[in-house]
C-alpha atoms as a PDB file:
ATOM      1  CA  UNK A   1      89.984  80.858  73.462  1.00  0.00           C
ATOM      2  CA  UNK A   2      87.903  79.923  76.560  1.00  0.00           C
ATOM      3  CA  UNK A   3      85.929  82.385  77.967  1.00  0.00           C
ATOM      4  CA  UNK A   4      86.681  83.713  81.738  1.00  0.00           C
ATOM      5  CA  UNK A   5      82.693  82.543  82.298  1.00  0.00           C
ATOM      6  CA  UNK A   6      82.800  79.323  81.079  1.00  0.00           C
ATOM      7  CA  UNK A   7      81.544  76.828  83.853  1.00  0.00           C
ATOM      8  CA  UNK A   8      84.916  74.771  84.288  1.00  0.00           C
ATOM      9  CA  UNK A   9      87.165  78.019  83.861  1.00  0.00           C
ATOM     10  CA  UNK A  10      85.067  78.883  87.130  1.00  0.00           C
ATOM     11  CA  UNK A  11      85.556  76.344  88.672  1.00  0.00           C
ATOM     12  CA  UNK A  12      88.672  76.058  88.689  1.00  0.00           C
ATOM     13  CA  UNK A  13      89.355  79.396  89.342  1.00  0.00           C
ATOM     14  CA  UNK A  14      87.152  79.347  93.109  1.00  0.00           C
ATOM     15  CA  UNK A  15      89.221  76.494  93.766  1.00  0.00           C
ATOM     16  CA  UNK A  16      92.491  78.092  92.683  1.00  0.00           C
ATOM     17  CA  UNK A  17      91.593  81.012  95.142  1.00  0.00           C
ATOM     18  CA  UNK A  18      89.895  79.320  98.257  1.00  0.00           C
ATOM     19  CA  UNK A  19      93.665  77.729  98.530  1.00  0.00           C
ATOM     20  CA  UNK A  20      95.041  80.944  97.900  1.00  0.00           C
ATOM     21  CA  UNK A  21      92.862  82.267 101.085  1.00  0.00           C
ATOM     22  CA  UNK A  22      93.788  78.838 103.195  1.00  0.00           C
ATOM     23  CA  UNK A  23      97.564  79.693 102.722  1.00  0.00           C
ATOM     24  CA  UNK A  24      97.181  83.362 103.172  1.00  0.00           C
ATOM     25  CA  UNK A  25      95.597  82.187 106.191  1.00  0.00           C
ATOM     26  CA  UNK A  26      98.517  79.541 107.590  1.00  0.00           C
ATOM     27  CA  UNK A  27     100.907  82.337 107.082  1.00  0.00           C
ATOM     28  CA  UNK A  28      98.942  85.260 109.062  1.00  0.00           C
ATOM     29  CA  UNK A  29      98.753  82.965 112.315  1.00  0.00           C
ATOM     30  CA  UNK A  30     102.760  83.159 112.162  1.00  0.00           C
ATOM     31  CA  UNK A  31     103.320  86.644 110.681  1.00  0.00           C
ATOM     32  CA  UNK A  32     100.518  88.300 112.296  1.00  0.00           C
ATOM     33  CA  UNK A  33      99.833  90.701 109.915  1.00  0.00           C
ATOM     34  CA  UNK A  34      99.149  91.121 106.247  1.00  0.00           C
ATOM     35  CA  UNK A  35     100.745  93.421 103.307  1.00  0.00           C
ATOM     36  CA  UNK A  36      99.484  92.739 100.012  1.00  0.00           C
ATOM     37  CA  UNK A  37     102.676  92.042  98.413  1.00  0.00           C
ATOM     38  CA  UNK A  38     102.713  88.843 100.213  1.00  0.00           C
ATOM     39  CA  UNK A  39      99.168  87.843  98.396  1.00  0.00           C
ATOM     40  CA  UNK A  40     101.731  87.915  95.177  1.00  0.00           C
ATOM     41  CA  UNK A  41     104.682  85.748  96.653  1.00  0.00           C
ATOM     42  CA  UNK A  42     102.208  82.995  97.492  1.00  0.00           C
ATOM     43  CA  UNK A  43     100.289  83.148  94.270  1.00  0.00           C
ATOM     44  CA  UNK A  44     103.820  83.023  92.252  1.00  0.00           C
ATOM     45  CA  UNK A  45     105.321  80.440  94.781  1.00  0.00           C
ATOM     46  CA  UNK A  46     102.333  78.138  93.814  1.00  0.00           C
ATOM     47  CA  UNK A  47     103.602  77.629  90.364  1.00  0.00           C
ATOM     48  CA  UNK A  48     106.420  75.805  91.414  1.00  0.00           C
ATOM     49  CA  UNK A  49     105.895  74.888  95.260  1.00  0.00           C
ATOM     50  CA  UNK A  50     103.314  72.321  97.087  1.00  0.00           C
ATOM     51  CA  UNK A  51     101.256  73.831  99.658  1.00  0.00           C
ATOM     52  CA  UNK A  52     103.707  73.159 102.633  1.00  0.00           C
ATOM     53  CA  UNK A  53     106.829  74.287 101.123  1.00  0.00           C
ATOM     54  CA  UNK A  54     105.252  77.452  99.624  1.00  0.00           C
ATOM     55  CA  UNK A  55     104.740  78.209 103.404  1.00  0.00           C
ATOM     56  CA  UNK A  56     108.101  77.353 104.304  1.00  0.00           C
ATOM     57  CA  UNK A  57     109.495  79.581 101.639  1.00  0.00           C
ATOM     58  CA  UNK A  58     107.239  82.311 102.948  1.00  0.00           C
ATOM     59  CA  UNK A  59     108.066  82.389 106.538  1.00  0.00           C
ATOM     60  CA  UNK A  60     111.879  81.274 106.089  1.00  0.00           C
ATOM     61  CA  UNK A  61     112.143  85.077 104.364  1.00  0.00           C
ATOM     62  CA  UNK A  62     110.041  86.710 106.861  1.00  0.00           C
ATOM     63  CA  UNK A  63     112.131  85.375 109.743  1.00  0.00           C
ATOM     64  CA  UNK A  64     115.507  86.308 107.839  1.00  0.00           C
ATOM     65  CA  UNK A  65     116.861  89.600 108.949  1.00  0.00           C
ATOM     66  CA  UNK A  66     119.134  89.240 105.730  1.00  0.00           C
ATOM     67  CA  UNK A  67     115.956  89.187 103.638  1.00  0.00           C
ATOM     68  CA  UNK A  68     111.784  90.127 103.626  1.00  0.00           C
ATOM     69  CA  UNK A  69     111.828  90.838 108.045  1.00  0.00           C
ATOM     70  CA  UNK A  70     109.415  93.291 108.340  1.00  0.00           C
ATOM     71  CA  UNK A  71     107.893  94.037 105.018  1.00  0.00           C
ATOM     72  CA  UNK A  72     105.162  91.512 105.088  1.00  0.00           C
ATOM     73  CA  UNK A  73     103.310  94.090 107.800  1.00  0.00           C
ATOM     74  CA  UNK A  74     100.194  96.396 106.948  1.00  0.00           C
ATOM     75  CA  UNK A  75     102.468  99.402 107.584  1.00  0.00           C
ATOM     76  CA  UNK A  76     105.929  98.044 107.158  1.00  0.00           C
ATOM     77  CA  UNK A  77     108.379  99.664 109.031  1.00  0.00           C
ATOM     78  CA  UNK A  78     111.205  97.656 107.742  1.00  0.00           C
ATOM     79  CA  UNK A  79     110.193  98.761 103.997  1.00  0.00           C
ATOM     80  CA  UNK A  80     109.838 102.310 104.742  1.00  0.00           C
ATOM     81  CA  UNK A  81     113.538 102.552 105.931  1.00  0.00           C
ATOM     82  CA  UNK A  82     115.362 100.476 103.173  1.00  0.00           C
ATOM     83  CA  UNK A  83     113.111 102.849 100.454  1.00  0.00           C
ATOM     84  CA  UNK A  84     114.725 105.794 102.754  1.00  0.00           C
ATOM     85  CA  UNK A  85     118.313 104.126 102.748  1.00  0.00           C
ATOM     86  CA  UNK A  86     117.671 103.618  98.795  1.00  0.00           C
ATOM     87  CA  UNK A  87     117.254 107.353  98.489  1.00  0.00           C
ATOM     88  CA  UNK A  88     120.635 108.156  99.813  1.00  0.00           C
ATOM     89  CA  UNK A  89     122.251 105.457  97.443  1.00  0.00           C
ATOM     90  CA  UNK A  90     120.328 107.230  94.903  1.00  0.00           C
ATOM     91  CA  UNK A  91     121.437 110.743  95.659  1.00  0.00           C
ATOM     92  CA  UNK A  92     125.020 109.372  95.842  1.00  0.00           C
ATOM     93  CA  UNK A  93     125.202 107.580  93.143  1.00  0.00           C
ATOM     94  CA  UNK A  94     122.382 108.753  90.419  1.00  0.00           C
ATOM     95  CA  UNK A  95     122.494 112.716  91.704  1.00  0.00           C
ATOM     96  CA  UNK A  96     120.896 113.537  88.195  1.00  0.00           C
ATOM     97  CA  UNK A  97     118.177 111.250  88.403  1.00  0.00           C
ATOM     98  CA  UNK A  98     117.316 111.967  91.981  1.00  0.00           C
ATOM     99  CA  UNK A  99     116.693 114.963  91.031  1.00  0.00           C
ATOM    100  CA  UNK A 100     114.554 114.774  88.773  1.00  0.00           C
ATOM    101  CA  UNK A 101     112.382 112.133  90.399  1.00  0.00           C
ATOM    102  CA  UNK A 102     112.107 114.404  93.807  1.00  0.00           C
ATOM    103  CA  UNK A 103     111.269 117.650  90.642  1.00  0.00           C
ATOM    104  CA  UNK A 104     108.345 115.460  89.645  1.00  0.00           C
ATOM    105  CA  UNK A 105     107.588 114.070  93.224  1.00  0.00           C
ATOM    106  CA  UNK A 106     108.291 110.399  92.884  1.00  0.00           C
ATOM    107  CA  UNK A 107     109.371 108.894  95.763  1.00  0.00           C
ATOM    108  CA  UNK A 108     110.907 105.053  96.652  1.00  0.00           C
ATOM    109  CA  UNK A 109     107.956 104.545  98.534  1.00  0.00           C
ATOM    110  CA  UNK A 110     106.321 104.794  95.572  1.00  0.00           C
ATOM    111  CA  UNK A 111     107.744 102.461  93.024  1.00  0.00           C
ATOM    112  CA  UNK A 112     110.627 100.487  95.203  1.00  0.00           C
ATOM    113  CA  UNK A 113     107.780  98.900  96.442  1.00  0.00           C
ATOM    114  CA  UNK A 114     107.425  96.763  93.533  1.00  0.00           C
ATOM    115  CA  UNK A 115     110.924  95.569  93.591  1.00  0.00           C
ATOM    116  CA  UNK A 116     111.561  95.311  97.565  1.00  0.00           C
ATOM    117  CA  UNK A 117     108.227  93.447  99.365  1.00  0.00           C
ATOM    118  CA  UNK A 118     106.812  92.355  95.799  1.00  0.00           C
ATOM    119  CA  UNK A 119     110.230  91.231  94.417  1.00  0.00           C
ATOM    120  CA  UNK A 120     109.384  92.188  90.951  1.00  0.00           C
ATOM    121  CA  UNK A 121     106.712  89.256  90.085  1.00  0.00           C
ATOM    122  CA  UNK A 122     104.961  92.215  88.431  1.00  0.00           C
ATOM    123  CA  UNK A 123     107.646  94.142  86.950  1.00  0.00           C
ATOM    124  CA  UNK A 124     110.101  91.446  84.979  1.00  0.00           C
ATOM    125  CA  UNK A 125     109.457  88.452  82.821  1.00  0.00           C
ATOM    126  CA  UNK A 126     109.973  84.928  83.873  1.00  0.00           C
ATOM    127  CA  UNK A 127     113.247  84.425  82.077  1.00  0.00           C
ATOM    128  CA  UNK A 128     115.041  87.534  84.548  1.00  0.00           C
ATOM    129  CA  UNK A 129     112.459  87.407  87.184  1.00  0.00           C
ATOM    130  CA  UNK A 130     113.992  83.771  88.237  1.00  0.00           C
ATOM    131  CA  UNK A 131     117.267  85.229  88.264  1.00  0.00           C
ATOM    132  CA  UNK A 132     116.379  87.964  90.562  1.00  0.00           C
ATOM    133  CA  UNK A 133     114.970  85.508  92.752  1.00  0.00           C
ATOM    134  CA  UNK A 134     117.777  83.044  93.048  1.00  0.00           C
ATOM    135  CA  UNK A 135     119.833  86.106  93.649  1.00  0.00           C
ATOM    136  CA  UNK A 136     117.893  87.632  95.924  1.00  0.00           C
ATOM    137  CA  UNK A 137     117.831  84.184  97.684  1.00  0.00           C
ATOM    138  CA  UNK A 138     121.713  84.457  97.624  1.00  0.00           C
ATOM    139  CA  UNK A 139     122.913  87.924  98.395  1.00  0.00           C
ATOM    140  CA  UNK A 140     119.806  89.333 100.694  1.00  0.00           C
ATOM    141  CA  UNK A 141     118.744  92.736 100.581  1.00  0.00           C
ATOM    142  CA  UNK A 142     121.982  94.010  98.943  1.00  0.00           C
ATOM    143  CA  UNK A 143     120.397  92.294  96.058  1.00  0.00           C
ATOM    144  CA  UNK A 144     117.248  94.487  96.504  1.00  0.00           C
ATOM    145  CA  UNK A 145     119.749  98.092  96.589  1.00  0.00           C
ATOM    146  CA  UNK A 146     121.684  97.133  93.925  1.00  0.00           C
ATOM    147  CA  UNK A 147     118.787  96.054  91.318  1.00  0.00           C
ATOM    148  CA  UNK A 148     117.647  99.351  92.142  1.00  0.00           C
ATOM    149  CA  UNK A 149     120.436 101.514  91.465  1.00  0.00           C
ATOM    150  CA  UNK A 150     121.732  99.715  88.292  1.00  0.00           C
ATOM    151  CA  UNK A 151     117.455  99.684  87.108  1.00  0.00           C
ATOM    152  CA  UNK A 152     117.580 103.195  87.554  1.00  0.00           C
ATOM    153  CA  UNK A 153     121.393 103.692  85.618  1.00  0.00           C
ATOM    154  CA  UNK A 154     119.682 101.477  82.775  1.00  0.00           C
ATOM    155  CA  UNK A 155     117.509 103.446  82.523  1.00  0.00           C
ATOM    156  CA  UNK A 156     118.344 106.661  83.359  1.00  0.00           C
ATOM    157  CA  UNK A 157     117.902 108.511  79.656  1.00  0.00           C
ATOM    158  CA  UNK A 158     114.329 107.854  79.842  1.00  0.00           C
ATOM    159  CA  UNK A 159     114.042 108.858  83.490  1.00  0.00           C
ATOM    160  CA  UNK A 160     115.984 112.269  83.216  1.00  0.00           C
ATOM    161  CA  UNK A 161     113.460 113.039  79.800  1.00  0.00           C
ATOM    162  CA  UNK A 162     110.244 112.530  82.255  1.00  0.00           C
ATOM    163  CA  UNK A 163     108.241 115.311  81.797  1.00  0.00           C
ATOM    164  CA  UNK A 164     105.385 114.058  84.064  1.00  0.00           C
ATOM    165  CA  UNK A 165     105.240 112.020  87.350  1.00  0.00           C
ATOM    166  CA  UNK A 166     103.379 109.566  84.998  1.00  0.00           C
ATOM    167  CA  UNK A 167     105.953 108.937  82.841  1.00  0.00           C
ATOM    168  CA  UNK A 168     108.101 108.090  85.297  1.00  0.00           C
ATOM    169  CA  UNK A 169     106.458 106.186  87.649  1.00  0.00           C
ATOM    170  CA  UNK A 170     105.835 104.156  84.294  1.00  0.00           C
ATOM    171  CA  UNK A 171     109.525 103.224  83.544  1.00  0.00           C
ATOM    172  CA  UNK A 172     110.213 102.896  86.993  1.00  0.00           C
ATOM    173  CA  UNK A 173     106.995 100.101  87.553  1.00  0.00           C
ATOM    174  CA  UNK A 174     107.415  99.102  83.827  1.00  0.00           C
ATOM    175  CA  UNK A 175     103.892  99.245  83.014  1.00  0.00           C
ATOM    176  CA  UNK A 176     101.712 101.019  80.662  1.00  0.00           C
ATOM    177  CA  UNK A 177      98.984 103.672  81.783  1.00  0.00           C
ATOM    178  CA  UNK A 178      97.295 103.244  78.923  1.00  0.00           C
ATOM    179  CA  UNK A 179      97.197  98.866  78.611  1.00  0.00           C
ATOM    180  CA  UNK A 180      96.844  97.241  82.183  1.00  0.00           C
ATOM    181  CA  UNK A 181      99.514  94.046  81.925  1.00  0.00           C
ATOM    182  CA  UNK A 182     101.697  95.596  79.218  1.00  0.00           C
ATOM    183  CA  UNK A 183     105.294  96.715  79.685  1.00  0.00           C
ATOM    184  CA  UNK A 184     105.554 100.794  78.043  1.00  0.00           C
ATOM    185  CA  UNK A 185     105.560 101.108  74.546  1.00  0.00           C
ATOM    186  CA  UNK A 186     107.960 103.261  74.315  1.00  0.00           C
ATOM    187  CA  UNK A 187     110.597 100.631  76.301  1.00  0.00           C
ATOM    188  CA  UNK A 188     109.274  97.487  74.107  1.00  0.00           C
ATOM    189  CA  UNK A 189     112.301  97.495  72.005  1.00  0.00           C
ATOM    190  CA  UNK A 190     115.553  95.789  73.232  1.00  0.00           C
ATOM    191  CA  UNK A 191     113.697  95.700  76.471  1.00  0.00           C
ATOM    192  CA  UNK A 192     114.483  92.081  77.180  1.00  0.00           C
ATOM    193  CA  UNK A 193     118.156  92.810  76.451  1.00  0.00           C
ATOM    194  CA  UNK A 194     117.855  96.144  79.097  1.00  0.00           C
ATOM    195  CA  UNK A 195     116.412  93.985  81.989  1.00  0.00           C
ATOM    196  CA  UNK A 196     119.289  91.106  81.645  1.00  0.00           C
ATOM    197  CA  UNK A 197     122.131  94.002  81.405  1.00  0.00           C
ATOM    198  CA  UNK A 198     120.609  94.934  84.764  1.00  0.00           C
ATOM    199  CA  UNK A 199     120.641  92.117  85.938  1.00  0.00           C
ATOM    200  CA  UNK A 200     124.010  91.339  85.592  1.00  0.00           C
ATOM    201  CA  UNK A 201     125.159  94.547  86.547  1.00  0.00           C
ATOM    202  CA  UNK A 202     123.755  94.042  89.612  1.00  0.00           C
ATOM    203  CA  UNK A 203     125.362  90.549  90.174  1.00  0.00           C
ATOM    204  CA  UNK A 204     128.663  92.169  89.749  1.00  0.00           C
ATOM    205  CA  UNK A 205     127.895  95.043  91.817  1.00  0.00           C
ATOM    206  CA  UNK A 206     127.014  92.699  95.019  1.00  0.00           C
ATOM    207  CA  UNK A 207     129.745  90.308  93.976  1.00  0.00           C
ATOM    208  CA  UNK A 208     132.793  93.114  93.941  1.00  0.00           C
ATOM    209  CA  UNK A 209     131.016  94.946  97.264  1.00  0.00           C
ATOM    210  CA  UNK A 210     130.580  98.057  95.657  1.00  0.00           C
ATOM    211  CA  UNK A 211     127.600  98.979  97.949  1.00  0.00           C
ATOM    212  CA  UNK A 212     130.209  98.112 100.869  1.00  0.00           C
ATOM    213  CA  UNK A 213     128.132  95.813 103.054  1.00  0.00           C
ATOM    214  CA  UNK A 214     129.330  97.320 106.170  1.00  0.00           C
ATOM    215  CA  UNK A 215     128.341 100.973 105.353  1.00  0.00           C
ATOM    216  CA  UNK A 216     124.882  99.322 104.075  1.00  0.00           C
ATOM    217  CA  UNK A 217     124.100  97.915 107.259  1.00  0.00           C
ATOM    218  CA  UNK A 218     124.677 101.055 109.064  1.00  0.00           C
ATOM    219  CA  UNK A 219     122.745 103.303 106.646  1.00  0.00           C
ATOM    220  CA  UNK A 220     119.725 100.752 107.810  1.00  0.00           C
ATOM    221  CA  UNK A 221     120.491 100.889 111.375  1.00  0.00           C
ATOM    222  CA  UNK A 222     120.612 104.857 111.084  1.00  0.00           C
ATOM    223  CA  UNK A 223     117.155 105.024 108.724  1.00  0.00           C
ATOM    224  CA  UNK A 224     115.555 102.386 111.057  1.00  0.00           C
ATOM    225  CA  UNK A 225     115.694 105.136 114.097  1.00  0.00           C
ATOM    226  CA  UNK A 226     114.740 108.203 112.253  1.00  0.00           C
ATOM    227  CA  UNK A 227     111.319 105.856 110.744  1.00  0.00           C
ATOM    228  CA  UNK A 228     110.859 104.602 114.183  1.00  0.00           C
ATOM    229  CA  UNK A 229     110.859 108.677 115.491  1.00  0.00           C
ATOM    230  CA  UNK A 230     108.539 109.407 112.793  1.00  0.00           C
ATOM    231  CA  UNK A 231     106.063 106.916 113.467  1.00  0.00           C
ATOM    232  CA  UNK A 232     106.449 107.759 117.009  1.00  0.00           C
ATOM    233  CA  UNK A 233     105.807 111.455 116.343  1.00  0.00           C
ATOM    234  CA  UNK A 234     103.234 110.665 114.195  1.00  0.00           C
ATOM    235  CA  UNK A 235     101.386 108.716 116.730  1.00  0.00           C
ATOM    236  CA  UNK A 236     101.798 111.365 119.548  1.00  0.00           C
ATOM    237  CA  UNK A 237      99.964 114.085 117.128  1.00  0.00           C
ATOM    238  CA  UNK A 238      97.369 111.540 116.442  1.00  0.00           C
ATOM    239  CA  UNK A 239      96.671 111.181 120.525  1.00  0.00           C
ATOM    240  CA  UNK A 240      96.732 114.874 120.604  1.00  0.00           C
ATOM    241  CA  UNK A 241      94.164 115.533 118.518  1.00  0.00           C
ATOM    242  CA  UNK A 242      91.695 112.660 119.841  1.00  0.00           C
ATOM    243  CA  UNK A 243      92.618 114.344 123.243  1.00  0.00           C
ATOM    244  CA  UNK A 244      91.869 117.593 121.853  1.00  0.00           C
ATOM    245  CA  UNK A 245      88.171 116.322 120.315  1.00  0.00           C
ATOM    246  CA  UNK A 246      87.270 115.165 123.440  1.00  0.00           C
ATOM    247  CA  UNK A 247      86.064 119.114 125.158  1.00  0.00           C
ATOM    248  CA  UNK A 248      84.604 119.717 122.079  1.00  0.00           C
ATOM    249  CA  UNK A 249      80.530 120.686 122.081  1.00  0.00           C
ATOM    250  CA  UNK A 250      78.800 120.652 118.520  1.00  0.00           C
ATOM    251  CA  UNK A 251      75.944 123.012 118.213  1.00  0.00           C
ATOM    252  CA  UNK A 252      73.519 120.305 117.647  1.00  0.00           C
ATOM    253  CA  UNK A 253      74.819 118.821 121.317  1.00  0.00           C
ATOM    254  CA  UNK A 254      74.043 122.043 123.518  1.00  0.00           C
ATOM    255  CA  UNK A 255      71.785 121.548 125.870  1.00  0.00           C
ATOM    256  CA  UNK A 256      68.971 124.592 125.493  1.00  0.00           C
END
């Protein structure tokens, strides 16, 4: 055991994340913009990659329309309307557990998150989180829908029993509330087993075009205009009421 404050354990760690900052850096003067899910693709890519081609990697997703366009933004746009599209797959597919996620108020936005911009690095272990990558790599964002759905037929027992929003949001992000790092107790057994059936499930759902990539590339098209008109609404109100501050006299500001 060496202890986090041991000199050299330090040491190495500043260094470890001053090039973690210089990277971060490289990549913001081509994205423009930061999301913090992209602070865990470069810290992952780093196990395997040199500097240059960690960089490469980076911006070669960003710049594919078939994969991460869009999501590595402060307020991704591009994210908000595949965790919309993933709703409708949801509903279509999963009614039951729709359902009962919207019953206890969980959201895509709220877990798909995790699977989507941060492409599970903190939801499975290394042994299935390499195969979702080289998939992912492969297929594009159909990957991303179909992990989803067949995650969510895995394991829909446990999400259907979900008493609490808690409980939920657990199985769905696959960690413990109670032990920060650790995968639910209640999901520890066979878990390893679960996570490879899903991922194969979801091979053979992109391979046989279940998702029909035609109808998946409209659903986007369709979500992508009703986030834009949100955002676009959203900013109009916003103008409104700066426009509407602006006649406004505080009691303190009257002249006597």
């Amino acid at each position: 055991f060496i202890s986090k404050n041991d000199p050299a354990t330090q040491t190495r760690t500043a260094a470890r994340q001053q090039k973690q900052i210089e990277l971060l850096k490289l990549i913001h003067a081509h994205v423009k913009d930061y999301h913090q899910g992209l602070g865990f693709l470069v810290a992952f890519l780093q196990l395997f990659l040199e500097r240059e081609d960690v960089v490469r990697v980076v911006l070669a997703l960003h710049n594919s329309p078939r994969h991460s366009q869009g999501y590595f933004m402060s307020q991704p746009q591009a994210f908000d309307r595949d965790a919309g599209v993933f709703r409708m797959l949801l509903q279509d597919q999963l009614p039951e557990v729709d359902e009962k996620l919207a019953k206890l108020g969980v959201l895509p936005e709220m877990y798909s998150v995790k699977w989507f911009i941060g492409l599970a690095i903190h939801v499975l272990p290394l042994s299935h989180l390499l195969d979702y990558w080289e998939a992912y790599f492969q297929f594009g964002y159909e990957w991303l829908f179909a992990f989803g759905l067949e995650y969510c037929r895995e394991f829909q027992t446990e999400l259907v029993g979900a008493n609490q929003t808690a409980e939920a949001m657990a199985v769905l992000r696959l960690e413990d509330p109670a032990a920060e790092w650790k995968y639910p107790r209640a999901l520890q057994d066979g878990l390893q087993e679960r996570l490879a059936n899903v991922n194969m499930a979801a091979v053979e759902a992109v391979g046989a075009n279940r998702l029909i990539a035609a109808r998946l590339e409209k659903l986007r098209e369709e979500e992508a205009l009703r986030v834009a008109e949100k955002v676009e609404r959203a900013l109009r109100r916003l103008q409104e009421l700066e426009d509407s501050d602006d006649g406004i006299v505080f009691s303190d500001e009257e002249e006597g």
